[in-house]
PDB file of N, CA and C in Angstrom:
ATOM      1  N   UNK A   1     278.975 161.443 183.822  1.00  0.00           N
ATOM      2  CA  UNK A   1     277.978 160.598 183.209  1.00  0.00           C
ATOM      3  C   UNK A   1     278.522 159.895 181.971  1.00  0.00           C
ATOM      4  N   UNK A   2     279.318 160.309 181.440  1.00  0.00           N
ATOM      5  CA  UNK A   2     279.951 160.190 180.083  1.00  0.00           C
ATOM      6  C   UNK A   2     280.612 158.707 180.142  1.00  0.00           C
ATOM      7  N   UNK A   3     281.241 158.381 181.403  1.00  0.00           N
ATOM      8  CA  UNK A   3     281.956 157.034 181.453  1.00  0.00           C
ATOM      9  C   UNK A   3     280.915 155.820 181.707  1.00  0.00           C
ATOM     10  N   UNK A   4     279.867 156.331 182.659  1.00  0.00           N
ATOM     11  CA  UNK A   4     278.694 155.665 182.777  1.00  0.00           C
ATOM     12  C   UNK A   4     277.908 154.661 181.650  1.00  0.00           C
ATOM     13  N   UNK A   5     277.854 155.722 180.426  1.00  0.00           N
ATOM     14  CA  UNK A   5     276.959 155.326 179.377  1.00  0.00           C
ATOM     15  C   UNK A   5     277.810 155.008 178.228  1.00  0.00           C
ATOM     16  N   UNK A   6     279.007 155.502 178.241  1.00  0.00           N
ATOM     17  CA  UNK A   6     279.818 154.910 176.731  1.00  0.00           C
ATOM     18  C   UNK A   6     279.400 153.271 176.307  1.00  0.00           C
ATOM     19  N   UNK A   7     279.548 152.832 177.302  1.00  0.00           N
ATOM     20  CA  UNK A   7     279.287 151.622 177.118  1.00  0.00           C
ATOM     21  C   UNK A   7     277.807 151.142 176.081  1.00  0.00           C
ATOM     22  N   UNK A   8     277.283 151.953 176.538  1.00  0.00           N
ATOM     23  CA  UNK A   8     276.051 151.757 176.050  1.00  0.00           C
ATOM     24  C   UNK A   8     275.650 152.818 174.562  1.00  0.00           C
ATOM     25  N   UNK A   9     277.004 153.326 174.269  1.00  0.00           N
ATOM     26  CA  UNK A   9     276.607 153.766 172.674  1.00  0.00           C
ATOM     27  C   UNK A   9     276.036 155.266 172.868  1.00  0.00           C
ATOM     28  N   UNK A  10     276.203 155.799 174.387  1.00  0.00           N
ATOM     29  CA  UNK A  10     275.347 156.874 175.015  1.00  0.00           C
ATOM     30  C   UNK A  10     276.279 157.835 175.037  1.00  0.00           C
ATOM     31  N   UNK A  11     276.674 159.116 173.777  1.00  0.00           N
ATOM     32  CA  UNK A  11     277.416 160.023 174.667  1.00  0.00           C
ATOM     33  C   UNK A  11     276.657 161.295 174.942  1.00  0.00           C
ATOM     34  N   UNK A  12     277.491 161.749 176.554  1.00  0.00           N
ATOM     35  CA  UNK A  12     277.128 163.321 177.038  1.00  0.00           C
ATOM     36  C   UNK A  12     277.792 163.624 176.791  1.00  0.00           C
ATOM     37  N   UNK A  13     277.297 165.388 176.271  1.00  0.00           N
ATOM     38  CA  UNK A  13     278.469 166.209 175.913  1.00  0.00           C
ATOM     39  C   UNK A  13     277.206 167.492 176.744  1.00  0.00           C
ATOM     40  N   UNK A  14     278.314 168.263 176.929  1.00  0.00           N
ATOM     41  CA  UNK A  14     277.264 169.779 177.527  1.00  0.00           C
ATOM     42  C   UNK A  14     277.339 171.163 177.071  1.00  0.00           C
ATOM     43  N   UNK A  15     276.826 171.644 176.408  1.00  0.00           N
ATOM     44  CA  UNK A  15     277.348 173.119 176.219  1.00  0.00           C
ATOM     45  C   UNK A  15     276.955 174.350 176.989  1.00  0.00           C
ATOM     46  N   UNK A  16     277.672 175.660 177.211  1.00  0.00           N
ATOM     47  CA  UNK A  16     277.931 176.137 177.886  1.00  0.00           C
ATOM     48  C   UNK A  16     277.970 177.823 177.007  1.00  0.00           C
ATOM     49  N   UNK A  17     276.735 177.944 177.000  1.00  0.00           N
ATOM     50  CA  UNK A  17     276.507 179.480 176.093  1.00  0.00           C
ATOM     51  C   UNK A  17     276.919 180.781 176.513  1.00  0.00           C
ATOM     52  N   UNK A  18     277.538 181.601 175.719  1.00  0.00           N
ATOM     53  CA  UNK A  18     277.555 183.107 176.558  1.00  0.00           C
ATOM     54  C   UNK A  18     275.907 183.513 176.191  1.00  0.00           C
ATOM     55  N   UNK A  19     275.559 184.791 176.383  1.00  0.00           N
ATOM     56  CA  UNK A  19     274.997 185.489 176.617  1.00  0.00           C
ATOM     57  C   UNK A  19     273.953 185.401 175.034  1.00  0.00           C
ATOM     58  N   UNK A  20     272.586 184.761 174.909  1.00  0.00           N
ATOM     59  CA  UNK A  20     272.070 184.597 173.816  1.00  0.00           C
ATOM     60  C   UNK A  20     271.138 185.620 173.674  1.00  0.00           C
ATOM     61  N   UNK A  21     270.753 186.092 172.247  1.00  0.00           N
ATOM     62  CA  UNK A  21     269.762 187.128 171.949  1.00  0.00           C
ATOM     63  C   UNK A  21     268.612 186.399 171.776  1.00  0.00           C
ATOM     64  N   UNK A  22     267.866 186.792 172.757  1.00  0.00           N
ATOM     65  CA  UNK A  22     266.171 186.593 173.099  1.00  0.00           C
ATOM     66  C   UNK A  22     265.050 187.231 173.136  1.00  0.00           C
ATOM     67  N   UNK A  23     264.695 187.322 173.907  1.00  0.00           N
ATOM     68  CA  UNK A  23     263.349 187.842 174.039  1.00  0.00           C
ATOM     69  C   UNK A  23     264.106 188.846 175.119  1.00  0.00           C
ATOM     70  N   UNK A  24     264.549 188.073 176.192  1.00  0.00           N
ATOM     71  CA  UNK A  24     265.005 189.062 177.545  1.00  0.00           C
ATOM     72  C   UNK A  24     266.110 189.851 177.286  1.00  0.00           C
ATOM     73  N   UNK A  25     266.560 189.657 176.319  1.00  0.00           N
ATOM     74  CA  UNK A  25     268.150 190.042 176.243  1.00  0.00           C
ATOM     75  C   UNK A  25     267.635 192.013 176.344  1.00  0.00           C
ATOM     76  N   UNK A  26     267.060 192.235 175.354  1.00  0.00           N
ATOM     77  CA  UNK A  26     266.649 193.597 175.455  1.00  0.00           C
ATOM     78  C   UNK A  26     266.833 194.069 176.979  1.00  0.00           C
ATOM     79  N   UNK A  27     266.315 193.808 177.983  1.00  0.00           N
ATOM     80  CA  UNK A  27     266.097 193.779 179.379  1.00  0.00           C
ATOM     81  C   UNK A  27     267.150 194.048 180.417  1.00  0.00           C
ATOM     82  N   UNK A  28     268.087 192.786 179.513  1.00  0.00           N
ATOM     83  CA  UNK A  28     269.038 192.702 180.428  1.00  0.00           C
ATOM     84  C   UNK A  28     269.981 193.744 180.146  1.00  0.00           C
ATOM     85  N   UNK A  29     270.336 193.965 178.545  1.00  0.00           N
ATOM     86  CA  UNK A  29     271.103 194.711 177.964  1.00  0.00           C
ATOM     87  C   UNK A  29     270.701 196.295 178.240  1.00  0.00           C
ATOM     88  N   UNK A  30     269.383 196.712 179.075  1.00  0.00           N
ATOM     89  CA  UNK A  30     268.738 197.752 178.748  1.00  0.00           C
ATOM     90  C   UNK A  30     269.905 199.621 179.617  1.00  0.00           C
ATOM     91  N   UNK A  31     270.848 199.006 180.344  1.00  0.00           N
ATOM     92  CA  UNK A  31     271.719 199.715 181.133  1.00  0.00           C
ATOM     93  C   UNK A  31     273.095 199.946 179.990  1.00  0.00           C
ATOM     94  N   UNK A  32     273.354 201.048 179.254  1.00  0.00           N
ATOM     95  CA  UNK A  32     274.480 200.642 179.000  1.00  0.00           C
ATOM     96  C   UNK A  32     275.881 200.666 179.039  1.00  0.00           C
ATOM     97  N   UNK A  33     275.929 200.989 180.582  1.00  0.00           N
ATOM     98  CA  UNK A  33     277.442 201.041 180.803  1.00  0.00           C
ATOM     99  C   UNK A  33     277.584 199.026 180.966  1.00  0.00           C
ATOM    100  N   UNK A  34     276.271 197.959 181.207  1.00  0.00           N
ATOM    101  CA  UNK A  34     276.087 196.874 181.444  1.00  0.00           C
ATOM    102  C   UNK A  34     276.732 196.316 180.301  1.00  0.00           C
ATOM    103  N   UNK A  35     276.136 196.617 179.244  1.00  0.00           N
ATOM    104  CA  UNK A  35     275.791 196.464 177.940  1.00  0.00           C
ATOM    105  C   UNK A  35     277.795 196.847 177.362  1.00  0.00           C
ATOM    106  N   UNK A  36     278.096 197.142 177.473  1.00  0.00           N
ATOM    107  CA  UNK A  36     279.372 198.142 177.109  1.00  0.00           C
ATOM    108  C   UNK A  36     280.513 196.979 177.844  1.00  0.00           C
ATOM    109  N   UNK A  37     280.055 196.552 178.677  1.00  0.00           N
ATOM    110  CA  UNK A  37     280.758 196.086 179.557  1.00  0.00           C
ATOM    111  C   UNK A  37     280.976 194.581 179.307  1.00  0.00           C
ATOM    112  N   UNK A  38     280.060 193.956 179.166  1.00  0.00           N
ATOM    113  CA  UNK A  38     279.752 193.041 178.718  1.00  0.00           C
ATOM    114  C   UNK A  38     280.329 192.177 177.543  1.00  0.00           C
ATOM    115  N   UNK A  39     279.739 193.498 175.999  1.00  0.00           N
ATOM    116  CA  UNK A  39     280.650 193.564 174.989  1.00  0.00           C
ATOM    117  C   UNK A  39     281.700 193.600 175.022  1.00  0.00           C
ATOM    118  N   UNK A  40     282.405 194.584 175.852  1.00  0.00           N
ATOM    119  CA  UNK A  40     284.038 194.768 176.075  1.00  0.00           C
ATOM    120  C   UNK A  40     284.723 193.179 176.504  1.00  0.00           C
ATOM    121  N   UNK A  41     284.248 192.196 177.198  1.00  0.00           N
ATOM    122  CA  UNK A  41     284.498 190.548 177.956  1.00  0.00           C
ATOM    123  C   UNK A  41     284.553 189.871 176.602  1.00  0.00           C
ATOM    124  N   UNK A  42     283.831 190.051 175.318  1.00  0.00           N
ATOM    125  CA  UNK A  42     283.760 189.344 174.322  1.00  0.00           C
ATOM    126  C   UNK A  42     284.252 189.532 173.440  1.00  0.00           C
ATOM    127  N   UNK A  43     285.625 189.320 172.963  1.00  0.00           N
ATOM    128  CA  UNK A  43     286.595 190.014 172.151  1.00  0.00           C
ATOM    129  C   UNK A  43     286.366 189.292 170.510  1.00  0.00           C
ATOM    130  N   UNK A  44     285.260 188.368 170.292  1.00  0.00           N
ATOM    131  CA  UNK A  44     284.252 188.453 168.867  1.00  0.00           C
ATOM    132  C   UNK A  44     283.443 189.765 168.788  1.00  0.00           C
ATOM    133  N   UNK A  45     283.241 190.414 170.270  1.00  0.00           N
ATOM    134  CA  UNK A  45     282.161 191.861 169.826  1.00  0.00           C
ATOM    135  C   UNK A  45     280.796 191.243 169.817  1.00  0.00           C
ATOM    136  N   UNK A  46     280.177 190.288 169.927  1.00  0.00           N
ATOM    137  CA  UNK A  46     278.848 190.035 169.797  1.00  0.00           C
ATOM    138  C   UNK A  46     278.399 189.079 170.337  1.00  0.00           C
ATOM    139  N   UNK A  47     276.844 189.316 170.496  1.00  0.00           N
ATOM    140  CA  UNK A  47     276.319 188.179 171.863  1.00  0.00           C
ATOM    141  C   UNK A  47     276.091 187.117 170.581  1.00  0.00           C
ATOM    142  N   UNK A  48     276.081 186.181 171.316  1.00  0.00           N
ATOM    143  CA  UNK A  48     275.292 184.940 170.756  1.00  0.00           C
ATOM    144  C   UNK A  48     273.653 184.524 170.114  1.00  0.00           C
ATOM    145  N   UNK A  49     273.804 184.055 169.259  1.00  0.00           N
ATOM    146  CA  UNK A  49     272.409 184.082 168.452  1.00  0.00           C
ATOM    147  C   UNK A  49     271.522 182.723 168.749  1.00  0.00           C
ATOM    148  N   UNK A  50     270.498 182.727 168.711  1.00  0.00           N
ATOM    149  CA  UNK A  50     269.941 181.222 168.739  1.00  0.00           C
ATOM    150  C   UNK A  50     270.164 180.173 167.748  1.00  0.00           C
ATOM    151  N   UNK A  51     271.369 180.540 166.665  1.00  0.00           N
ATOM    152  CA  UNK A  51     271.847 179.785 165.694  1.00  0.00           C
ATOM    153  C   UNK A  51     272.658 179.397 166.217  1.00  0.00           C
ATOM    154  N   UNK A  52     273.672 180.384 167.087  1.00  0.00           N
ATOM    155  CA  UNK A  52     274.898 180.036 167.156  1.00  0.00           C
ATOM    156  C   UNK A  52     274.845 178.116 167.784  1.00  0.00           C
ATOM    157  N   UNK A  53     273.979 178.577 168.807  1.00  0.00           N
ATOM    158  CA  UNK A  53     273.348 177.411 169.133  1.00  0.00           C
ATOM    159  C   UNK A  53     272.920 175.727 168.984  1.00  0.00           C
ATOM    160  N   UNK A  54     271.953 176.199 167.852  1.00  0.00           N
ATOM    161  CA  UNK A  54     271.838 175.325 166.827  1.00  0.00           C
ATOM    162  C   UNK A  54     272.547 174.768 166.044  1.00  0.00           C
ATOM    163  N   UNK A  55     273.786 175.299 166.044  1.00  0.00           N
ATOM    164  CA  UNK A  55     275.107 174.290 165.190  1.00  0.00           C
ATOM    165  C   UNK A  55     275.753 173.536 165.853  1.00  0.00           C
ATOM    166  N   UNK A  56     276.133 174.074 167.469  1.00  0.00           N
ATOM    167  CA  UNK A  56     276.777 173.527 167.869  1.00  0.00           C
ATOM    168  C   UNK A  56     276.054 172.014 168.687  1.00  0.00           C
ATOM    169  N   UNK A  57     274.631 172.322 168.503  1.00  0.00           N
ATOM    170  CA  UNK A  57     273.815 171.112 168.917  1.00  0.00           C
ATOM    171  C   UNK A  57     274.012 170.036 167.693  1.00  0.00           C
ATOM    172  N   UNK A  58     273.514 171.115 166.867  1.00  0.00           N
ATOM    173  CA  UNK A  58     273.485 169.782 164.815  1.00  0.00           C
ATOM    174  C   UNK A  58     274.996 169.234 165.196  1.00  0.00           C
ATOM    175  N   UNK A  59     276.459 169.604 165.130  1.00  0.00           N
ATOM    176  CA  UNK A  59     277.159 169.360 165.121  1.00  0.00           C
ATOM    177  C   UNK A  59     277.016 167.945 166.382  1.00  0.00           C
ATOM    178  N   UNK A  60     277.317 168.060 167.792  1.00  0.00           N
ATOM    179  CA  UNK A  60     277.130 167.125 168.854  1.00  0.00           C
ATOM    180  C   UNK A  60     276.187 165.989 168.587  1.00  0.00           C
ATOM    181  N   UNK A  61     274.860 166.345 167.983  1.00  0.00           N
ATOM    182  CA  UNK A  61     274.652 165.274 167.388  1.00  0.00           C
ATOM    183  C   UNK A  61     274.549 164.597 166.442  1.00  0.00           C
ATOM    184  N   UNK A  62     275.634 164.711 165.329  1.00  0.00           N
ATOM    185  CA  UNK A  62     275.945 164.227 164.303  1.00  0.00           C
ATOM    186  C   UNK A  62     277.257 163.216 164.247  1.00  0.00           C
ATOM    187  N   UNK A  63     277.036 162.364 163.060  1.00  0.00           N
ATOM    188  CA  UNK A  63     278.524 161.258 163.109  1.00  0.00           C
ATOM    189  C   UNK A  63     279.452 161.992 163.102  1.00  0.00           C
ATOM    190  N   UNK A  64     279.558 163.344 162.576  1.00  0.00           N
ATOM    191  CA  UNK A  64     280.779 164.162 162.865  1.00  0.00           C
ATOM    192  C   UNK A  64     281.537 163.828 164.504  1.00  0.00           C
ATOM    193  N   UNK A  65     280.646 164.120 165.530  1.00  0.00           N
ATOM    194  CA  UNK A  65     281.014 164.208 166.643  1.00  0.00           C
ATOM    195  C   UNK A  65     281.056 162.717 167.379  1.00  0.00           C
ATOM    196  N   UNK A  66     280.750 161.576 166.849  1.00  0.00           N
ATOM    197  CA  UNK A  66     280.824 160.310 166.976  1.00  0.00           C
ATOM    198  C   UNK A  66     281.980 159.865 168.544  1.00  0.00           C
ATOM    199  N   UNK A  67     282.979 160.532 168.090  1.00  0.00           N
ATOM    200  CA  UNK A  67     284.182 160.328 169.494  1.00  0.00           C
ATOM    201  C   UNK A  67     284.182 161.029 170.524  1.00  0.00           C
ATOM    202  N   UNK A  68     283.303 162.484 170.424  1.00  0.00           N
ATOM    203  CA  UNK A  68     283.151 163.231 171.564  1.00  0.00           C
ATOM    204  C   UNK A  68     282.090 162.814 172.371  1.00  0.00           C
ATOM    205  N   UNK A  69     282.606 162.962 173.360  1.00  0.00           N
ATOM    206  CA  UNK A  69     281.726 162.457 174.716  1.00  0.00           C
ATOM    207  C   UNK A  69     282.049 162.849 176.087  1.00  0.00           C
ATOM    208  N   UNK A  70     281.722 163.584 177.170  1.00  0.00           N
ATOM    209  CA  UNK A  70     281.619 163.889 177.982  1.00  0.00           C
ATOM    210  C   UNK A  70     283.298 165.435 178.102  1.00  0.00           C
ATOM    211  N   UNK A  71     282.388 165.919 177.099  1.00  0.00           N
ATOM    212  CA  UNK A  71     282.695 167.360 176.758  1.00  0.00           C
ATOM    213  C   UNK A  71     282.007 168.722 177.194  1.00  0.00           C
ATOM    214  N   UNK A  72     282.401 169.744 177.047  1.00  0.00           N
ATOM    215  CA  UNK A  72     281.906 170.784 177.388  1.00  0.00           C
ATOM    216  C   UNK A  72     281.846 171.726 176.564  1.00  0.00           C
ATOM    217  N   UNK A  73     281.332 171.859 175.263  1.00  0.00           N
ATOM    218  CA  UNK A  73     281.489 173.002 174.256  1.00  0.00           C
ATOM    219  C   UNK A  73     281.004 174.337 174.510  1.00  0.00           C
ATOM    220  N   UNK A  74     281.815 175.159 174.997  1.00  0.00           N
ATOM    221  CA  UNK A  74     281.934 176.552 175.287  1.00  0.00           C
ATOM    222  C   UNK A  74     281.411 177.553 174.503  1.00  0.00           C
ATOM    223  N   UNK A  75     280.751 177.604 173.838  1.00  0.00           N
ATOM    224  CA  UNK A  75     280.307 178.602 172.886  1.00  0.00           C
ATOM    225  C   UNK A  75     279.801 180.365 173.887  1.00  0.00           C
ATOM    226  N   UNK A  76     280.964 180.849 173.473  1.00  0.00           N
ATOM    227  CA  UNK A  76     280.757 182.116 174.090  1.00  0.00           C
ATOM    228  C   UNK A  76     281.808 183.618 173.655  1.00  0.00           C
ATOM    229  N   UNK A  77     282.348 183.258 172.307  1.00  0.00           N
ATOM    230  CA  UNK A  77     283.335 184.084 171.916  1.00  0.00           C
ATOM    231  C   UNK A  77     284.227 184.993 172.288  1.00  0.00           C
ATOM    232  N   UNK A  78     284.549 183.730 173.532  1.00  0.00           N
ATOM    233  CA  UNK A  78     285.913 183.288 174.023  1.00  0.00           C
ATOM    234  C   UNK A  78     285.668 184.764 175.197  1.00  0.00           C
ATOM    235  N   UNK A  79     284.259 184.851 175.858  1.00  0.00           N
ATOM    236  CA  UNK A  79     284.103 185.671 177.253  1.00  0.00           C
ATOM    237  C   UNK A  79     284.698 185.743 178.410  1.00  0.00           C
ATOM    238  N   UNK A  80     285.195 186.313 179.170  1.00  0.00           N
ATOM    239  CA  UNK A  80     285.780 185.950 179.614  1.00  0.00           C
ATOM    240  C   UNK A  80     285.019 186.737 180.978  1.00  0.00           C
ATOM    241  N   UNK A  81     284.475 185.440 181.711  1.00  0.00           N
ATOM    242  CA  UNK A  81     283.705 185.159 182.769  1.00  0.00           C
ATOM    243  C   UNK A  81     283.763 185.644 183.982  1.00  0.00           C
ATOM    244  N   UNK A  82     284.342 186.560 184.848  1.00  0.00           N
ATOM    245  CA  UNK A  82     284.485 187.690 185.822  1.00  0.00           C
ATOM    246  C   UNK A  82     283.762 188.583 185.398  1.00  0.00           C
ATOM    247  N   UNK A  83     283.213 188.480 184.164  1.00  0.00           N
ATOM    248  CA  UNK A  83     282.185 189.717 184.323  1.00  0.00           C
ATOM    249  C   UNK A  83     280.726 189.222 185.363  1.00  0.00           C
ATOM    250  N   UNK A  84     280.239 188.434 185.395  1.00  0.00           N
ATOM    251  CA  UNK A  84     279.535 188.178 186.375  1.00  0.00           C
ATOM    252  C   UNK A  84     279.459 189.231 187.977  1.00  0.00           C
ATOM    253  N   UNK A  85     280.744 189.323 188.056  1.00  0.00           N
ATOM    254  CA  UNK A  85     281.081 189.669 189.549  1.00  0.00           C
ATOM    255  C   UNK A  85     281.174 191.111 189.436  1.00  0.00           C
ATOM    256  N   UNK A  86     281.989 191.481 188.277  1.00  0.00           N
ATOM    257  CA  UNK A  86     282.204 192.761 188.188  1.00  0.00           C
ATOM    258  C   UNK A  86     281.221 194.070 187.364  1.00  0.00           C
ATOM    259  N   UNK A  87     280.224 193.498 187.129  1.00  0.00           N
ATOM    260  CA  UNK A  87     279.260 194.694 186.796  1.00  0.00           C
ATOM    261  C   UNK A  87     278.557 194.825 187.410  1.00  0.00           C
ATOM    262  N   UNK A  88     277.930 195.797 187.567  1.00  0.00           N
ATOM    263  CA  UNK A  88     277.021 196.453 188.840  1.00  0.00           C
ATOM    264  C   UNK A  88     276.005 195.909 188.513  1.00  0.00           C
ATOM    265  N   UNK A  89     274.798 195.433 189.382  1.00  0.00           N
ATOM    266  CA  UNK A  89     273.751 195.043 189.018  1.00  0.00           C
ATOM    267  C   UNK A  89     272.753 196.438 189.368  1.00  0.00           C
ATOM    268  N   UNK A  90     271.407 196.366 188.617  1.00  0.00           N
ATOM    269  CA  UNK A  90     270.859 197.801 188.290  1.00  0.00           C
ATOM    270  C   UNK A  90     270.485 197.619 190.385  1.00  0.00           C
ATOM    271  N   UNK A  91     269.972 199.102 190.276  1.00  0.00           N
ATOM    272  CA  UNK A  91     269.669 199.434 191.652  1.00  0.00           C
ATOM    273  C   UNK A  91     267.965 199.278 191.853  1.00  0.00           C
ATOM    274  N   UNK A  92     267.402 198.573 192.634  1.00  0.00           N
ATOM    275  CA  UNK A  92     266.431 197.995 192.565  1.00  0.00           C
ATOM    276  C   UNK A  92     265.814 197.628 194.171  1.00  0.00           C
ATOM    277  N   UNK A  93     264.546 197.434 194.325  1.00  0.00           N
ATOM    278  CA  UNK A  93     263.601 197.169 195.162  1.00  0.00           C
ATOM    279  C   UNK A  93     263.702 195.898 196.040  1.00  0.00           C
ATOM    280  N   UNK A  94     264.629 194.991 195.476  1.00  0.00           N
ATOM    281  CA  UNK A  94     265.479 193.721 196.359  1.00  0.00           C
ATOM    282  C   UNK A  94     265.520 193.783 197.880  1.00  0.00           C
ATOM    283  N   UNK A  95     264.676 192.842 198.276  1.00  0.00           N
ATOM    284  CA  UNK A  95     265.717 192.665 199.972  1.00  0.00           C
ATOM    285  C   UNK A  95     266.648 192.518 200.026  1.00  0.00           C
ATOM    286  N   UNK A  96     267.530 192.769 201.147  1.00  0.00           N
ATOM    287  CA  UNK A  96     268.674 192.713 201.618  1.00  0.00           C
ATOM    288  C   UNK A  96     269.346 191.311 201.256  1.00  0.00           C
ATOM    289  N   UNK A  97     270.745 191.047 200.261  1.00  0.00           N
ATOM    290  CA  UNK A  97     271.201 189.513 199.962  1.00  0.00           C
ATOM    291  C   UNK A  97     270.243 189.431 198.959  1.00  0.00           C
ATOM    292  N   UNK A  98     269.590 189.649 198.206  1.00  0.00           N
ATOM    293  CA  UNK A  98     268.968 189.093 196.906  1.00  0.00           C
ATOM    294  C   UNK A  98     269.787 189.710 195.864  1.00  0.00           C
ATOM    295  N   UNK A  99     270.388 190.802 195.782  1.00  0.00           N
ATOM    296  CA  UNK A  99     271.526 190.870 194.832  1.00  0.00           C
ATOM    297  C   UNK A  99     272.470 189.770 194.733  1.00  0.00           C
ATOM    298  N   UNK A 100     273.085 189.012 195.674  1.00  0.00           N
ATOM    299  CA  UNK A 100     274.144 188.283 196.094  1.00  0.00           C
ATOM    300  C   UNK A 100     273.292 187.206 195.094  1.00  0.00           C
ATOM    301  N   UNK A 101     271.516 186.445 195.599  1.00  0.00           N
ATOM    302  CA  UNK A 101     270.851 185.572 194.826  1.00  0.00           C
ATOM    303  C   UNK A 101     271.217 185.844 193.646  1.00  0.00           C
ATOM    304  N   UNK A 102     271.010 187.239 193.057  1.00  0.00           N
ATOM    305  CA  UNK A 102     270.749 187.437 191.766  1.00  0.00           C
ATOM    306  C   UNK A 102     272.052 186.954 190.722  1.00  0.00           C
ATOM    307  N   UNK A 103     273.121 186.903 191.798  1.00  0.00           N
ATOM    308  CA  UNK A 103     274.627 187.036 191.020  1.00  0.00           C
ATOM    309  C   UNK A 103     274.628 186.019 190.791  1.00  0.00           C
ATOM    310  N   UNK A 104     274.253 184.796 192.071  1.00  0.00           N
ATOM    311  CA  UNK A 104     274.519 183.299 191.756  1.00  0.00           C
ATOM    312  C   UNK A 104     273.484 182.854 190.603  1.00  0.00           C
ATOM    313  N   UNK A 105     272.232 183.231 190.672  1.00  0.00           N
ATOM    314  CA  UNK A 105     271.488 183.247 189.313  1.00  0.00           C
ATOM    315  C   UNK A 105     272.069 183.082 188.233  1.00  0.00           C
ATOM    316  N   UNK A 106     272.546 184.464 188.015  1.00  0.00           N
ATOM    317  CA  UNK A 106     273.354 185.001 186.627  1.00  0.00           C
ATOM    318  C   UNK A 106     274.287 183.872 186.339  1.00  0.00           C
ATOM    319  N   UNK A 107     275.386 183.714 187.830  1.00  0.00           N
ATOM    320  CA  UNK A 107     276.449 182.572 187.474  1.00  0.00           C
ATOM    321  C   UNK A 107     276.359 181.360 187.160  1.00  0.00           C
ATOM    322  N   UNK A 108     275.291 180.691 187.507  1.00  0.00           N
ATOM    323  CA  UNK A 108     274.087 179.250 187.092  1.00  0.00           C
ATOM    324  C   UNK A 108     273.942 179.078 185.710  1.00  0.00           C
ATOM    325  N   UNK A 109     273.402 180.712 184.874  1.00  0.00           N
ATOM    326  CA  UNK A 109     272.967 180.615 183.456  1.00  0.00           C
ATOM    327  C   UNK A 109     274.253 180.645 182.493  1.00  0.00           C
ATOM    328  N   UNK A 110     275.515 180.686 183.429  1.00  0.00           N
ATOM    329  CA  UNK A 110     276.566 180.629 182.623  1.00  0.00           C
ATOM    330  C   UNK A 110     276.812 178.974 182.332  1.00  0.00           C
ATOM    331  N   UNK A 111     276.095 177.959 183.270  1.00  0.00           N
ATOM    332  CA  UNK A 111     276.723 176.430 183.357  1.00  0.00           C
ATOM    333  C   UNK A 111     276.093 176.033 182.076  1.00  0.00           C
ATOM    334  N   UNK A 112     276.502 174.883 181.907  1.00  0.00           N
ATOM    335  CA  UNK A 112     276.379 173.934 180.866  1.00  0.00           C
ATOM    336  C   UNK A 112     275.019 173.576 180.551  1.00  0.00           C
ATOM    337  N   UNK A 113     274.235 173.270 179.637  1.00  0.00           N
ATOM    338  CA  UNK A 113     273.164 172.821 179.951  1.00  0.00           C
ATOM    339  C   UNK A 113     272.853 171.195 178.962  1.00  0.00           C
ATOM    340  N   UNK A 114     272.801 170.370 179.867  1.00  0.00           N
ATOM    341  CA  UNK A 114     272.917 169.195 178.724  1.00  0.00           C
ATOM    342  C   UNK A 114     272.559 168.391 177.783  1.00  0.00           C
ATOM    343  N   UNK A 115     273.529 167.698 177.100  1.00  0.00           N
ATOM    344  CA  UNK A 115     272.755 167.321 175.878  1.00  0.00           C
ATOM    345  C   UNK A 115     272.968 165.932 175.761  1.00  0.00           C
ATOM    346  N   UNK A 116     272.012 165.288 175.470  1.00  0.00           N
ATOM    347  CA  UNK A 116     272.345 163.633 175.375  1.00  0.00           C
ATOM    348  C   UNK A 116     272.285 163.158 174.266  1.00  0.00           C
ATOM    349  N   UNK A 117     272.953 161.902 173.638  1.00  0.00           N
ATOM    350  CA  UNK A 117     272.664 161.962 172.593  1.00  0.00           C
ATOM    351  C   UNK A 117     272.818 160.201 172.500  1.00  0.00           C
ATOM    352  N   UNK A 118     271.461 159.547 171.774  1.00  0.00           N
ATOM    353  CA  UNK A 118     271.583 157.992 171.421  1.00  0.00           C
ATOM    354  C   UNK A 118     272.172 157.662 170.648  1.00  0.00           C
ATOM    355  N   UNK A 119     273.110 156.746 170.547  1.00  0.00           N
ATOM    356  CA  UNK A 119     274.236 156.349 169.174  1.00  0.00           C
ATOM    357  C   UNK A 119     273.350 155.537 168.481  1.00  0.00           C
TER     358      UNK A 119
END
């Protein structure tokens, strides 16, 4: 999209969060060999905050970031993404193949989610 709209003063950029503290996070985190595991992928030691967030948005859309455009800012302290595949998901009431759903789920909330921004 990024080559699309330059023209027009339009840049995309997308970011791409690890694992943010929410409301659900409790939930998800609630297993903790999950939890252990998880932490262990993130060699900062800590999930992501809804600040962390917020800067890297203030930042993208500020004259600071004026030349970036059709980027991907990774904010995830530097995770390293096979954990998806490799932790057990809890044992649960699922039909048959809805674990498999659940993984591609999980792997979805790892993508980018985007941000546009008017020059």
């Amino acid at each position: 999209m990024a080559p699309e709209w330059a023209h027009a003063g339009i840049r995309v950029n997308a970011l791409a969060p690890t694992f943010v503290r929410r409301e659900l996070t409790p939930t998800t985190l609630s297993r903790p060999e999950w939890a252990a595991e998880l932490l262990s992928r993130i060699p900062i030691g800590r999930l992501g905050e809804p600040e962390d967030i917020a800067e890297a948005v203030t930042l993208l859309l500020s004259d600071a970031a004026s030349l970036i455009t059709g980027n991907t800012l990774t904010i995830d302290g530097r995770l390293h993404h096979p954990i998806i595949s490799t932790i057990p998901l809890p044992q649960t009431t699922l039909p048959p193949g809805a674990q498999g759903v659940l993984r591609l789920v999980l792997a979805s909330l790892c993508q980018a989610t985007s941000v546009i921004r008017y020059v």
